[in-house]
Protein backbone atom coordinates (compact mmCIF):
# COMPACT_ATOMS: atom_id res chain seq x y z
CA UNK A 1 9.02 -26.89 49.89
CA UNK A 2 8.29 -23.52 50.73
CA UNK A 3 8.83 -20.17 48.22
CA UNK A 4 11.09 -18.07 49.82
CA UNK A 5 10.37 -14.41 49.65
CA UNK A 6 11.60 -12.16 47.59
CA UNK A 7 13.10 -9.17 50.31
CA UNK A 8 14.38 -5.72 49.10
CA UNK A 9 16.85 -4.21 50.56
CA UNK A 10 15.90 -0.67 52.13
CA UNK A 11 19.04 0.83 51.19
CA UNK A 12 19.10 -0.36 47.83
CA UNK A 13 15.76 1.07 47.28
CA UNK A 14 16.53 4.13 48.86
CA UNK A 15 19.49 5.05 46.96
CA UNK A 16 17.74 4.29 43.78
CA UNK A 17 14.67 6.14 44.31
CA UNK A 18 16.68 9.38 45.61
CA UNK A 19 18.78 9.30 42.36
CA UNK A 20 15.98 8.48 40.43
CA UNK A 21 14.61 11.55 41.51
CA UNK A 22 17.80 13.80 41.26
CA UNK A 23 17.64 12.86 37.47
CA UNK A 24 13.74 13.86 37.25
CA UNK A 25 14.71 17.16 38.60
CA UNK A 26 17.54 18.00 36.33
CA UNK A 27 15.32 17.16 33.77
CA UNK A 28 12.29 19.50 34.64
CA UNK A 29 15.01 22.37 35.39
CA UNK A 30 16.28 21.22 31.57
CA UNK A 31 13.23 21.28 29.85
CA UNK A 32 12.11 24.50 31.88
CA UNK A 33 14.93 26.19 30.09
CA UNK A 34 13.65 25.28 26.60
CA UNK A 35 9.58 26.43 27.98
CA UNK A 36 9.32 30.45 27.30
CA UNK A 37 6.58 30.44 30.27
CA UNK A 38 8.16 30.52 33.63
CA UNK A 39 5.46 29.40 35.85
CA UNK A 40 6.86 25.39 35.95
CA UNK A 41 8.62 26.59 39.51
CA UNK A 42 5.49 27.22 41.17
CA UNK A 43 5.10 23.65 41.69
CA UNK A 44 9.07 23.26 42.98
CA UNK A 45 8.24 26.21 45.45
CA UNK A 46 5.32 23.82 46.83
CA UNK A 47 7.32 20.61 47.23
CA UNK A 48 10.74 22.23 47.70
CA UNK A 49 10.98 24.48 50.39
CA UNK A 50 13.74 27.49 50.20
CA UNK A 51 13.51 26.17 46.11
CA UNK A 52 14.50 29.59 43.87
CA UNK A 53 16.40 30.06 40.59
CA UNK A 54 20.20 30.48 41.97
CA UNK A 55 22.87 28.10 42.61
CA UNK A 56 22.20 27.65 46.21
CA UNK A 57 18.41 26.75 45.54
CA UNK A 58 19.01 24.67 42.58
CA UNK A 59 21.43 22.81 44.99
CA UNK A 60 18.82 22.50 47.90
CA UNK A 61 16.58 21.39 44.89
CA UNK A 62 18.64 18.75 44.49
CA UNK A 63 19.25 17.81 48.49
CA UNK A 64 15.81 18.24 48.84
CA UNK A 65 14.82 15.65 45.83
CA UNK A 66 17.43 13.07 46.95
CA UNK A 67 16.30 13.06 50.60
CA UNK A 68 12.63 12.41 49.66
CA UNK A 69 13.62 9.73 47.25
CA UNK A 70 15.58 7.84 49.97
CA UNK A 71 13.25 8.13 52.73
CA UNK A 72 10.79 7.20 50.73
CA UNK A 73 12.90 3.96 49.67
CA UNK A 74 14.06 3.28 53.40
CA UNK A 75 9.85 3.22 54.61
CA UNK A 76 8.86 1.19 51.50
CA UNK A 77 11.03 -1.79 51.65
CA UNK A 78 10.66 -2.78 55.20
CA UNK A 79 7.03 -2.76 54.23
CA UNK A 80 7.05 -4.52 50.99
CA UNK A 81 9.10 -7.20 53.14
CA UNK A 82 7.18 -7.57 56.22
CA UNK A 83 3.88 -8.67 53.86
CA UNK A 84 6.32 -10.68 51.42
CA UNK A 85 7.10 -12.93 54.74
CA UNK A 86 3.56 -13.11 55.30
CA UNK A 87 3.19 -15.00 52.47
CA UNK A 88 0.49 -12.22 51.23
């Protein structure tokens, strides 16, 4: 009898990586609160584009994060199952 694979579902993933990574980022804008040295944002200005220390960038931030995390999910599973059904 043949294994079946095991397949991942690309929204599943998704969604779980994007709010995997909206909790990261709440937690580096946390513990940047509780660092005296400011410089942690230079990195967020890098990855985050229009990223600054208001509401409206915090929010984009956020978008920003969530988006990456999903699209990131949504290429990744198809992947992962195309060589699962390879038997690889």
């Amino acid at each position: 009898m043949k294994k079946q694979p095991n397949l991942l579902s690309p929204l599943r993933i998704g969604l779980s990586l994007g709010t995997f990574l909206v909790v990261a980022f709440l937690g580096c804008l946390a513990f940047s609160f509780f660092v005296t040295d400011r410089s942690l944002h230079q990195p967020w200005r890098q990855f985050f584009l229009g990223f600054s220390w208001t509401p409206p960038g915090i929010l984009l931030g956020l978008v920003e994060a969530f988006l990456c995390g999903f699209l990131s999910g949504i290429v990744f599973a198809p992947i992962y199952n195309a060589y699962g059904s390879r038997g690889i």
